[in-house]
PDB file of N, CA and C in Angstrom:
ATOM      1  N   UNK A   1      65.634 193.600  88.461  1.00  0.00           N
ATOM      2  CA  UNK A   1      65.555 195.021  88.240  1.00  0.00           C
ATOM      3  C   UNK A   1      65.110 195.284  86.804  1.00  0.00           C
ATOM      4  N   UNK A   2      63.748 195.921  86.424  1.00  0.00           N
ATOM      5  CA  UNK A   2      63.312 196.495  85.284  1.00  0.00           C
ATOM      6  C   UNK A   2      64.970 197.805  84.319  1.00  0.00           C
ATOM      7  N   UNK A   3      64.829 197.248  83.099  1.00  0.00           N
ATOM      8  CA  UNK A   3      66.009 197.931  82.525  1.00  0.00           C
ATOM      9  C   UNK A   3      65.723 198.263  81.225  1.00  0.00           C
ATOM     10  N   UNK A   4      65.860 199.727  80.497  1.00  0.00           N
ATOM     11  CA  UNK A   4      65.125 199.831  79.080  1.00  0.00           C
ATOM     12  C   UNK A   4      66.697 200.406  78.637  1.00  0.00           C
ATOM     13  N   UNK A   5      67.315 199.593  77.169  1.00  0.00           N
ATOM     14  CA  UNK A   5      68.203 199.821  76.571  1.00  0.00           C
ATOM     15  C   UNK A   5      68.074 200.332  75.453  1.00  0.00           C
ATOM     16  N   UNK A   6      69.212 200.497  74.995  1.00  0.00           N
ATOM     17  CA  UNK A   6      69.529 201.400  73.460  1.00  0.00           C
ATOM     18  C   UNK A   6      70.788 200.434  72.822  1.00  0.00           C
ATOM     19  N   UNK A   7      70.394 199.819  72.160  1.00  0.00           N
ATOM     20  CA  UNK A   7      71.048 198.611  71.926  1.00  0.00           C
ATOM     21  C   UNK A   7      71.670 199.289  70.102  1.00  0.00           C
ATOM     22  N   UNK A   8      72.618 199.162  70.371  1.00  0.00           N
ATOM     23  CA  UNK A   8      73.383 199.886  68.613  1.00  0.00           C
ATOM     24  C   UNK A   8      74.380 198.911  68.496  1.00  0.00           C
ATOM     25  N   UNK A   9      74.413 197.469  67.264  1.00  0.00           N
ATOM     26  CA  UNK A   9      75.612 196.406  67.084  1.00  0.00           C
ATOM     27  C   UNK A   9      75.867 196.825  65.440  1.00  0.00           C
ATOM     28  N   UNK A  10      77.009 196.824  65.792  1.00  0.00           N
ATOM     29  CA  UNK A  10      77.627 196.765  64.297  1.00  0.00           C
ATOM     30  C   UNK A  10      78.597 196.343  63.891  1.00  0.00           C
ATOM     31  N   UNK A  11      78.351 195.151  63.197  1.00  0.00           N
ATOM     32  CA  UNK A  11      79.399 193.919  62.809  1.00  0.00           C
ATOM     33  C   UNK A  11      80.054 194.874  61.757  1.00  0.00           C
ATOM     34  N   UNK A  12      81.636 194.462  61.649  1.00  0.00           N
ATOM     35  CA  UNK A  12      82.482 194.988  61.258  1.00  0.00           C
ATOM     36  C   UNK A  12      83.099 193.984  60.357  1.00  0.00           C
ATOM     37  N   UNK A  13      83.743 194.347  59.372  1.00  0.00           N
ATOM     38  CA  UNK A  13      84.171 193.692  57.996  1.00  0.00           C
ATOM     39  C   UNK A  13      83.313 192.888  57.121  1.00  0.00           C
ATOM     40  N   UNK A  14      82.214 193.347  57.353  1.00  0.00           N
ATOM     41  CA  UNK A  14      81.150 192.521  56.530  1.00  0.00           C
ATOM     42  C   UNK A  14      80.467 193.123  55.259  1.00  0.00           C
ATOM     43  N   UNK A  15      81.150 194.361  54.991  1.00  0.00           N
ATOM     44  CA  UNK A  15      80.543 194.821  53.992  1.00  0.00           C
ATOM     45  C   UNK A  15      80.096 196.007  54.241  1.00  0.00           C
ATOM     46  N   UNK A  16      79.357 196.930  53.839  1.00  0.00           N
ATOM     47  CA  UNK A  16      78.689 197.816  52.905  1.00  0.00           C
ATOM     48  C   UNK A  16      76.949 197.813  53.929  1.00  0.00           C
ATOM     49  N   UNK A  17      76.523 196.982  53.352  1.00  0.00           N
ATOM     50  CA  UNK A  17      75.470 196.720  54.036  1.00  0.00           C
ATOM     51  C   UNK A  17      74.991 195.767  55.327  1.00  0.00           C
ATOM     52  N   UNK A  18      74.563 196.109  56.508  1.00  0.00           N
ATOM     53  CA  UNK A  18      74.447 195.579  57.803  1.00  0.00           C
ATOM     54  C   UNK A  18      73.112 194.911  57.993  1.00  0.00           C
ATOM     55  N   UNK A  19      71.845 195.620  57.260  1.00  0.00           N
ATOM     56  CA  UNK A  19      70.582 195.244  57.359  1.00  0.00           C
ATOM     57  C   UNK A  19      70.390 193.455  57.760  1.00  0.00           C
ATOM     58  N   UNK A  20      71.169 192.716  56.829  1.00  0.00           N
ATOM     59  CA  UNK A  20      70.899 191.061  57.148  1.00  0.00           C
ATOM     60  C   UNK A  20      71.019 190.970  58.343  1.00  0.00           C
ATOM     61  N   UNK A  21      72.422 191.473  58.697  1.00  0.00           N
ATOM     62  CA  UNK A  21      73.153 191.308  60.744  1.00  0.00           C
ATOM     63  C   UNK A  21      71.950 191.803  61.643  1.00  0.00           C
ATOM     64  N   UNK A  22      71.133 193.090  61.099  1.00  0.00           N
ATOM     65  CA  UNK A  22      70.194 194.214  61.878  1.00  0.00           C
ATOM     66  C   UNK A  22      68.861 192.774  61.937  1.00  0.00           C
ATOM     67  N   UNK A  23      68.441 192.277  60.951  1.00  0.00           N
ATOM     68  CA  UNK A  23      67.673 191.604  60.932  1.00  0.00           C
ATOM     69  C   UNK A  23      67.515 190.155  61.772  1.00  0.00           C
ATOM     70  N   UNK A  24      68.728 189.892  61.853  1.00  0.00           N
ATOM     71  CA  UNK A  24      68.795 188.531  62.667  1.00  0.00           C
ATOM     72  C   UNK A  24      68.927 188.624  63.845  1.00  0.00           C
ATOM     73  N   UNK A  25      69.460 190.194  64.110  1.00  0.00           N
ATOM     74  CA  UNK A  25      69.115 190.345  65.388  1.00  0.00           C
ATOM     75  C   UNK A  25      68.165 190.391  66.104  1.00  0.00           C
ATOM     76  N   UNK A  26      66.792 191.326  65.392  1.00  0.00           N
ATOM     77  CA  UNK A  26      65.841 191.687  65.519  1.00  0.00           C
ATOM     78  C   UNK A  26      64.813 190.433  65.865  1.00  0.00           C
ATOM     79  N   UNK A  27      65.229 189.722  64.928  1.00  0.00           N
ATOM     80  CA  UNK A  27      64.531 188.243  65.062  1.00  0.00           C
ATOM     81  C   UNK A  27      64.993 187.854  66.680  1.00  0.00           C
ATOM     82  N   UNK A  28      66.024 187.240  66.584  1.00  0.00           N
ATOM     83  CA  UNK A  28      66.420 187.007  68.571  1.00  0.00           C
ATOM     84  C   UNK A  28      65.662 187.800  69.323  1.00  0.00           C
ATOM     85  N   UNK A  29      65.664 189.313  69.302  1.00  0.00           N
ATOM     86  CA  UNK A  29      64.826 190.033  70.059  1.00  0.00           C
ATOM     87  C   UNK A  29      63.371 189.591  70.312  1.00  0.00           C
ATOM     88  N   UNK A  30      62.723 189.497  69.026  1.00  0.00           N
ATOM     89  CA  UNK A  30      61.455 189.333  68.775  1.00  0.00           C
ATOM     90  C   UNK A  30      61.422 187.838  69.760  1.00  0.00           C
ATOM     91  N   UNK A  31      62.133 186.664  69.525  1.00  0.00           N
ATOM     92  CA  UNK A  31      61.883 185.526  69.988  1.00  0.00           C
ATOM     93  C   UNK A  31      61.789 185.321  71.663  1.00  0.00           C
ATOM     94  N   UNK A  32      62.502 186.715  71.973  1.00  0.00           N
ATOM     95  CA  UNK A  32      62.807 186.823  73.954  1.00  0.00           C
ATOM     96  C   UNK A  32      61.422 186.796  74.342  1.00  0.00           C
ATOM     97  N   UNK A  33      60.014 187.616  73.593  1.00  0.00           N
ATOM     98  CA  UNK A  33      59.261 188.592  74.176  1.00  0.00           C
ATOM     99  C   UNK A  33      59.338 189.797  74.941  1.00  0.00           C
ATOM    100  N   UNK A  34      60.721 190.339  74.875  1.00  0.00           N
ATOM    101  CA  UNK A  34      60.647 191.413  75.586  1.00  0.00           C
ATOM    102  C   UNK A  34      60.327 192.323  74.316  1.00  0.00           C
ATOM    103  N   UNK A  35      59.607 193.882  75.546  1.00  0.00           N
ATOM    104  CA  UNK A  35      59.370 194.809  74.450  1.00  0.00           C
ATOM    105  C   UNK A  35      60.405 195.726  74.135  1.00  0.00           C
ATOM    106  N   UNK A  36      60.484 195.713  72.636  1.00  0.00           N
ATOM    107  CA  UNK A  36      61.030 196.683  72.052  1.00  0.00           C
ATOM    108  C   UNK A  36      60.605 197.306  71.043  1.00  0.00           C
ATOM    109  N   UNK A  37      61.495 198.173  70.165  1.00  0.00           N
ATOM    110  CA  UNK A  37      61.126 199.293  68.594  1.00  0.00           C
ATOM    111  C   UNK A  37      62.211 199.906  68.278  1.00  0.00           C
ATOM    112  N   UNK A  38      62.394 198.760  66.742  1.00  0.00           N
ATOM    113  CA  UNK A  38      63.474 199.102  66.705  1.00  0.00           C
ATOM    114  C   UNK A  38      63.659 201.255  65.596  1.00  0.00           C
ATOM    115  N   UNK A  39      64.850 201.538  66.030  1.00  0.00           N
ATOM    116  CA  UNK A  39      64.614 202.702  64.949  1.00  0.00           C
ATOM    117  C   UNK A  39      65.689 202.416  63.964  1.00  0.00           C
ATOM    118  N   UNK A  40      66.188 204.156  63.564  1.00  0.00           N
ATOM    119  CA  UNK A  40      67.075 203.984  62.257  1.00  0.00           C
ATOM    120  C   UNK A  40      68.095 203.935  62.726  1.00  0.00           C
ATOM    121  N   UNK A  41      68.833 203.943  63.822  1.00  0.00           N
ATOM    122  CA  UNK A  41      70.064 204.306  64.726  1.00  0.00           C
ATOM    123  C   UNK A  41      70.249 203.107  65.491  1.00  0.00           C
ATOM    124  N   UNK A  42      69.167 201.864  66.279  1.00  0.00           N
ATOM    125  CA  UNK A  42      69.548 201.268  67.247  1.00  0.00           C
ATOM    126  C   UNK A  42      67.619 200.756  67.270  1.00  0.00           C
ATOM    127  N   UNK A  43      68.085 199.818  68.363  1.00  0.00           N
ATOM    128  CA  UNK A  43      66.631 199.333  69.015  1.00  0.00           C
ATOM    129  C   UNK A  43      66.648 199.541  70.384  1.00  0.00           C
ATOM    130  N   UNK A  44      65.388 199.870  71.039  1.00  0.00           N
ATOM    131  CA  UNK A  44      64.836 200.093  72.584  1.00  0.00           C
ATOM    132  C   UNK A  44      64.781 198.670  72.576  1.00  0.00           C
ATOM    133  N   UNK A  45      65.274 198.297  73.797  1.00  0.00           N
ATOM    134  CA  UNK A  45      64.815 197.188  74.496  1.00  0.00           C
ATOM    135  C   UNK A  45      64.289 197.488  75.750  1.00  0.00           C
ATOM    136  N   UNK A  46      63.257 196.724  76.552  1.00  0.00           N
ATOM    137  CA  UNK A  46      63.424 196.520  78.358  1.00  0.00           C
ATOM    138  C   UNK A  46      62.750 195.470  78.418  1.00  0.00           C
ATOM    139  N   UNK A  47      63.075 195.296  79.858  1.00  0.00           N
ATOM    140  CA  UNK A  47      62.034 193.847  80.595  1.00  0.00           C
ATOM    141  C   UNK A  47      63.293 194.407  82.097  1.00  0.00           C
ATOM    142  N   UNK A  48      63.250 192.740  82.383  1.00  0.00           N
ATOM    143  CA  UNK A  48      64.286 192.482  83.637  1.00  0.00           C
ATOM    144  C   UNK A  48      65.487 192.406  82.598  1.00  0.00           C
ATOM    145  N   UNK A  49      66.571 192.651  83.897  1.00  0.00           N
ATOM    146  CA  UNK A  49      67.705 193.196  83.822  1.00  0.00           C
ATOM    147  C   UNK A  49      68.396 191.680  83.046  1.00  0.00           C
ATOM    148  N   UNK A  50      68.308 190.418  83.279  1.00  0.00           N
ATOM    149  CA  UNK A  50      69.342 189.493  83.292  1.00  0.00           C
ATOM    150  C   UNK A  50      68.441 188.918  82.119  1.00  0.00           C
ATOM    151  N   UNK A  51      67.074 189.414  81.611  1.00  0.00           N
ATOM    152  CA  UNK A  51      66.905 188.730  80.032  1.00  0.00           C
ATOM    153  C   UNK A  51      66.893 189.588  78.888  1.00  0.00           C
ATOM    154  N   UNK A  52      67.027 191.046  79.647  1.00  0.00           N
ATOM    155  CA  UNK A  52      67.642 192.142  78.812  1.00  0.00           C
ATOM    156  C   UNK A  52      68.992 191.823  78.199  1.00  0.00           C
ATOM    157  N   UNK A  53      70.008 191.788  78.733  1.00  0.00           N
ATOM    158  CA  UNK A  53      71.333 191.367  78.689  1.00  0.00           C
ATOM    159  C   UNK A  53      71.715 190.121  78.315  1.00  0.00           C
ATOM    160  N   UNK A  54      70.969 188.953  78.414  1.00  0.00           N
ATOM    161  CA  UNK A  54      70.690 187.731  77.730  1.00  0.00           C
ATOM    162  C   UNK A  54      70.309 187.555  76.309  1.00  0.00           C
ATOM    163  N   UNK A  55      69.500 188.794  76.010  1.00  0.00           N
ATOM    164  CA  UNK A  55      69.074 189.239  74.554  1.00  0.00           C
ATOM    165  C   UNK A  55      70.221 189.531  74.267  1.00  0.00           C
ATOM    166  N   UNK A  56      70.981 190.755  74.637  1.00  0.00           N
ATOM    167  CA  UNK A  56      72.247 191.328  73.832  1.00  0.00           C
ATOM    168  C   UNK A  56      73.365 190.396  73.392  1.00  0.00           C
ATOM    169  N   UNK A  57      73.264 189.396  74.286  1.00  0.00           N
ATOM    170  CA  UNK A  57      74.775 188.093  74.127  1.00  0.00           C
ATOM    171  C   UNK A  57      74.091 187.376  72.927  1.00  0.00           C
ATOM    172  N   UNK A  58      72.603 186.997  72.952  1.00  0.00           N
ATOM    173  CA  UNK A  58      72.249 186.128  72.590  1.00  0.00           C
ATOM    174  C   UNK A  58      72.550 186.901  71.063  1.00  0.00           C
ATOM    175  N   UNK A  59      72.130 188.114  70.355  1.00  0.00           N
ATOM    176  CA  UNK A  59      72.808 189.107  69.452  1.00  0.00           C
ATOM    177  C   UNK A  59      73.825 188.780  68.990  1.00  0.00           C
ATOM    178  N   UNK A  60      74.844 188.874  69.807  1.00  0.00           N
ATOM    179  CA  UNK A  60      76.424 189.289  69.471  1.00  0.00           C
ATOM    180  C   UNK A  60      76.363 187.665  69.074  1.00  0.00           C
ATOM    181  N   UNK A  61      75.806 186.516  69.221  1.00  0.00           N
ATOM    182  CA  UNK A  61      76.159 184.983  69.298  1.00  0.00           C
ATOM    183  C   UNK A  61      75.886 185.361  67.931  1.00  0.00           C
ATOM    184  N   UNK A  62      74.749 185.430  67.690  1.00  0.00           N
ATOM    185  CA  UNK A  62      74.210 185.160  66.404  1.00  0.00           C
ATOM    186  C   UNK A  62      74.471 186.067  65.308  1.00  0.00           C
ATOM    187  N   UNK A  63      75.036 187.074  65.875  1.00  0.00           N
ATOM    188  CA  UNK A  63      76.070 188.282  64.225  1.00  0.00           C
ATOM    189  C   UNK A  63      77.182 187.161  64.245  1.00  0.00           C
ATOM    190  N   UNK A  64      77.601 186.437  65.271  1.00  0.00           N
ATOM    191  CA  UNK A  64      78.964 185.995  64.762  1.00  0.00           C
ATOM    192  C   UNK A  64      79.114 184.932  64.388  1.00  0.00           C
ATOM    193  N   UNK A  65      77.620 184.136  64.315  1.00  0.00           N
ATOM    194  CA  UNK A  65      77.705 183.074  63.594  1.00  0.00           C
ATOM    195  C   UNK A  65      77.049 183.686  62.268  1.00  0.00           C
ATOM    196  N   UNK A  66      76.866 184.127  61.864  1.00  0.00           N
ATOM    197  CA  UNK A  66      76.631 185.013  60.728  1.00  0.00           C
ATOM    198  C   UNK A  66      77.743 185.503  60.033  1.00  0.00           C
ATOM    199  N   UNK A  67      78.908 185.311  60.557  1.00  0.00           N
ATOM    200  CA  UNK A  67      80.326 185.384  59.849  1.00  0.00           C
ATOM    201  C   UNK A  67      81.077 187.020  60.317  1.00  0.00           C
ATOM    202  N   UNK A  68      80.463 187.433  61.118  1.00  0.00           N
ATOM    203  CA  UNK A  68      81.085 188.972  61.746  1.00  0.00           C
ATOM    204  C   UNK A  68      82.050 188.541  62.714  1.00  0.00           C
ATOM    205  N   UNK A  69      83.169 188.576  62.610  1.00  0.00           N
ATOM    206  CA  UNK A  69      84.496 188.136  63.160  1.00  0.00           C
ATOM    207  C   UNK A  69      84.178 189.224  64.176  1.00  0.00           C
ATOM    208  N   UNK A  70      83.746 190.457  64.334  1.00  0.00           N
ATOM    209  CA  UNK A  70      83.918 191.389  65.168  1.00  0.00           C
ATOM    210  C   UNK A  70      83.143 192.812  64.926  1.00  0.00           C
ATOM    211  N   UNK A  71      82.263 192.325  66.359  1.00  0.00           N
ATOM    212  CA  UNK A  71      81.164 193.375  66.508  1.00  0.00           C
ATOM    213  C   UNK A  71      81.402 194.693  67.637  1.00  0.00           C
ATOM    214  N   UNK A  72      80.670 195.873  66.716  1.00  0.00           N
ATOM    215  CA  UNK A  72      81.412 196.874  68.412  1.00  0.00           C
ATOM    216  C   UNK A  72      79.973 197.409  68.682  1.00  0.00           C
ATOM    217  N   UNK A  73      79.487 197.278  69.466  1.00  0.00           N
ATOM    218  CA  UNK A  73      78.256 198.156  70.245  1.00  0.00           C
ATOM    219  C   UNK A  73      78.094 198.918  70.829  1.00  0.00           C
ATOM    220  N   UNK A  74      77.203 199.590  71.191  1.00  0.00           N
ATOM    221  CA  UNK A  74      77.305 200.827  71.892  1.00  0.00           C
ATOM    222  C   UNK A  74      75.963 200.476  72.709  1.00  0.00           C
ATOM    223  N   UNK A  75      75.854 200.809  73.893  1.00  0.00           N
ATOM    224  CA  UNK A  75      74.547 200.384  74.555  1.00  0.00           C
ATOM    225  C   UNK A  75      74.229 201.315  75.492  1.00  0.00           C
ATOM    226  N   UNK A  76      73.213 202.054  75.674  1.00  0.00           N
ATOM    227  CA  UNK A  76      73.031 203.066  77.009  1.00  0.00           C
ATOM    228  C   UNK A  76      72.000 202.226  77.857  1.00  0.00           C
ATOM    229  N   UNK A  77      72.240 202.388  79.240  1.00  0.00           N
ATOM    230  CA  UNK A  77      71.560 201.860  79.913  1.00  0.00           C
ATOM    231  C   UNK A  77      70.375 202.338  81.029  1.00  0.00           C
ATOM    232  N   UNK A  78      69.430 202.626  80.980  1.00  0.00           N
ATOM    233  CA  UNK A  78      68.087 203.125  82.055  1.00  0.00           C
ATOM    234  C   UNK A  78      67.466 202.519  82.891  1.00  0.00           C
ATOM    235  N   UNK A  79      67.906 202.810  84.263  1.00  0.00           N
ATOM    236  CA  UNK A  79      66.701 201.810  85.605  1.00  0.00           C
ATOM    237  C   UNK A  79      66.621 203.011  86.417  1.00  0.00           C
ATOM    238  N   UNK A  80      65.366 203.064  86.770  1.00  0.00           N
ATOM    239  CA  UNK A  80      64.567 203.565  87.951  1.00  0.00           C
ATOM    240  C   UNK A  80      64.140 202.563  88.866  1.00  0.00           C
ATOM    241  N   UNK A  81      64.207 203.325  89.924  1.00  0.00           N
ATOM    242  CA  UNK A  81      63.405 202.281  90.961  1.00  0.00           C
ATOM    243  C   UNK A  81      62.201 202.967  91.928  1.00  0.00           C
ATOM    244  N   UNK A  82      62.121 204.506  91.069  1.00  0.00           N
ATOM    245  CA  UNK A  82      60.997 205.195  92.356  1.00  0.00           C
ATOM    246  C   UNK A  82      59.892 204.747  91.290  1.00  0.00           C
ATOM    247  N   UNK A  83      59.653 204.401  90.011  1.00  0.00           N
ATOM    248  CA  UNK A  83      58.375 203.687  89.198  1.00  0.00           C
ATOM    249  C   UNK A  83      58.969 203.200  88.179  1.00  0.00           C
ATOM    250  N   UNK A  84      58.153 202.478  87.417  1.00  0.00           N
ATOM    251  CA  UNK A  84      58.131 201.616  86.525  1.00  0.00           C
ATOM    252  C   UNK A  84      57.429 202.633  85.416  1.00  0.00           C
ATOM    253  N   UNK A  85      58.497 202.716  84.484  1.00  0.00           N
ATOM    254  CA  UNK A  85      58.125 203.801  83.322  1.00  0.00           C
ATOM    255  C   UNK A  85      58.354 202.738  82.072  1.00  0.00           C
ATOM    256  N   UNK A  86      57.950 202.993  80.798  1.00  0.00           N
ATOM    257  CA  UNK A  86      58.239 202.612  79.606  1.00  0.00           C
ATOM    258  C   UNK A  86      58.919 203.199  78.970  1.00  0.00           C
ATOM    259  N   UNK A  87      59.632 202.961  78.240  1.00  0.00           N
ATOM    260  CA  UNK A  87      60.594 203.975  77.055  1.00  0.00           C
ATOM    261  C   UNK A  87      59.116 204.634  76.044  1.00  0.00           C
ATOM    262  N   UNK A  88      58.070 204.173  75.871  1.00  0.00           N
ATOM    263  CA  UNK A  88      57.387 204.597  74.992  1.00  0.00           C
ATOM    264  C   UNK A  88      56.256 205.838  75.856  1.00  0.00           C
ATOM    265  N   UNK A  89      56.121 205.363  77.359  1.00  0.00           N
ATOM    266  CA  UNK A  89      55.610 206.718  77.684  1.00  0.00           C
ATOM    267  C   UNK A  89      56.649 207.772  78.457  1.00  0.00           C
ATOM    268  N   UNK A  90      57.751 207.583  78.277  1.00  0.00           N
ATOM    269  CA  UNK A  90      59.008 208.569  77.835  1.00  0.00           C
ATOM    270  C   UNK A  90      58.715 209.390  77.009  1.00  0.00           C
ATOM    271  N   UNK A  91      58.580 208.901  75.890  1.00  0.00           N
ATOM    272  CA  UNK A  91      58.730 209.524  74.638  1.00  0.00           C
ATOM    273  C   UNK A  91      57.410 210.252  74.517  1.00  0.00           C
ATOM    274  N   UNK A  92      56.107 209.358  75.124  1.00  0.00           N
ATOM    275  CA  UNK A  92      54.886 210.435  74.567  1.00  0.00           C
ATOM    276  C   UNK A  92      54.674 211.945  76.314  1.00  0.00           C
ATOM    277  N   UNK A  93      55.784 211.074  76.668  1.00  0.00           N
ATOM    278  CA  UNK A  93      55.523 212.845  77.929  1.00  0.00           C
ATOM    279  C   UNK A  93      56.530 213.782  77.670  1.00  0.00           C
ATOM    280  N   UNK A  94      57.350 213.529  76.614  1.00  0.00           N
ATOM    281  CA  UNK A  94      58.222 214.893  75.432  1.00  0.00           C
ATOM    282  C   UNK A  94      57.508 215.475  74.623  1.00  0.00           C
ATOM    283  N   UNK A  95      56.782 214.284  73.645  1.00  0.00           N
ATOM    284  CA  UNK A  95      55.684 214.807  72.896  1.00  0.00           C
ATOM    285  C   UNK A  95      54.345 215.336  73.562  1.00  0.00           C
ATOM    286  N   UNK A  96      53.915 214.940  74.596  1.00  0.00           N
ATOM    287  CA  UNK A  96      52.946 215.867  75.100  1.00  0.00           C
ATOM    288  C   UNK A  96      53.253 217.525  75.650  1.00  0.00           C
ATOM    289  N   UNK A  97      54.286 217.603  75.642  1.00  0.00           N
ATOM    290  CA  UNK A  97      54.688 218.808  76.295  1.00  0.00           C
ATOM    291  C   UNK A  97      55.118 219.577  74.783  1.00  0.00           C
ATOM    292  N   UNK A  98      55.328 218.790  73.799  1.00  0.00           N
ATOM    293  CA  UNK A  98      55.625 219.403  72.355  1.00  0.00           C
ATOM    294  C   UNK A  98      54.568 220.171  72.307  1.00  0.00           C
ATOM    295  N   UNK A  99      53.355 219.332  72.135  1.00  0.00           N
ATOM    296  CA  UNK A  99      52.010 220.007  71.430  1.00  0.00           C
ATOM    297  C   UNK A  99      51.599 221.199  72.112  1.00  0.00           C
TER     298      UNK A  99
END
């Protein structure tokens, strides 16, 4: 099953600044090939459902070998099954209706 997420991790007791944790995540992501972008709040993910969710563990593995005793996430989850949409032409059929 095609699945586009909203993936928000945030390692806890690590400080002040998260960007390193944001970054190593990003990297795992990048290494799946699935598509995503990340923003200032969270990253879009999709593909299939079980390497979507394989990304997110694979995440939480690697904040916590990164020394984050404890991560809390927040994740929203999107599947259709009457078509196959993108999160990015989501976003440009809001903005087309903007202009």
């Amino acid at each position: 099953m095609w699945v586009s997420v909203d993936l928000c991790l945030v390692p806890l007791g690590v400080g002040i600044s998260l960007s390193p944790f944001i970054a190593a995540c990003q990297k795992v992501v990048e290494k799946t090939g699935l598509d995503y972008e990340l923003g200032p709040n969270g990253t879009a993910i999709e593909g299939e459902w079980e390497k979507v969710f394989e990304c997110v563990k694979a995440c939480h593995e690697t904040v916590h070998q990164l020394g984050a005793n404890r991560i809390y996430t927040t994740l929203k989850v999107n599947t259709r099954i009457d078509k196959k949409q993108s999160f990015r032409e989501k976003v440009s059929k809001v903005e087309s209706l903007i202009d």
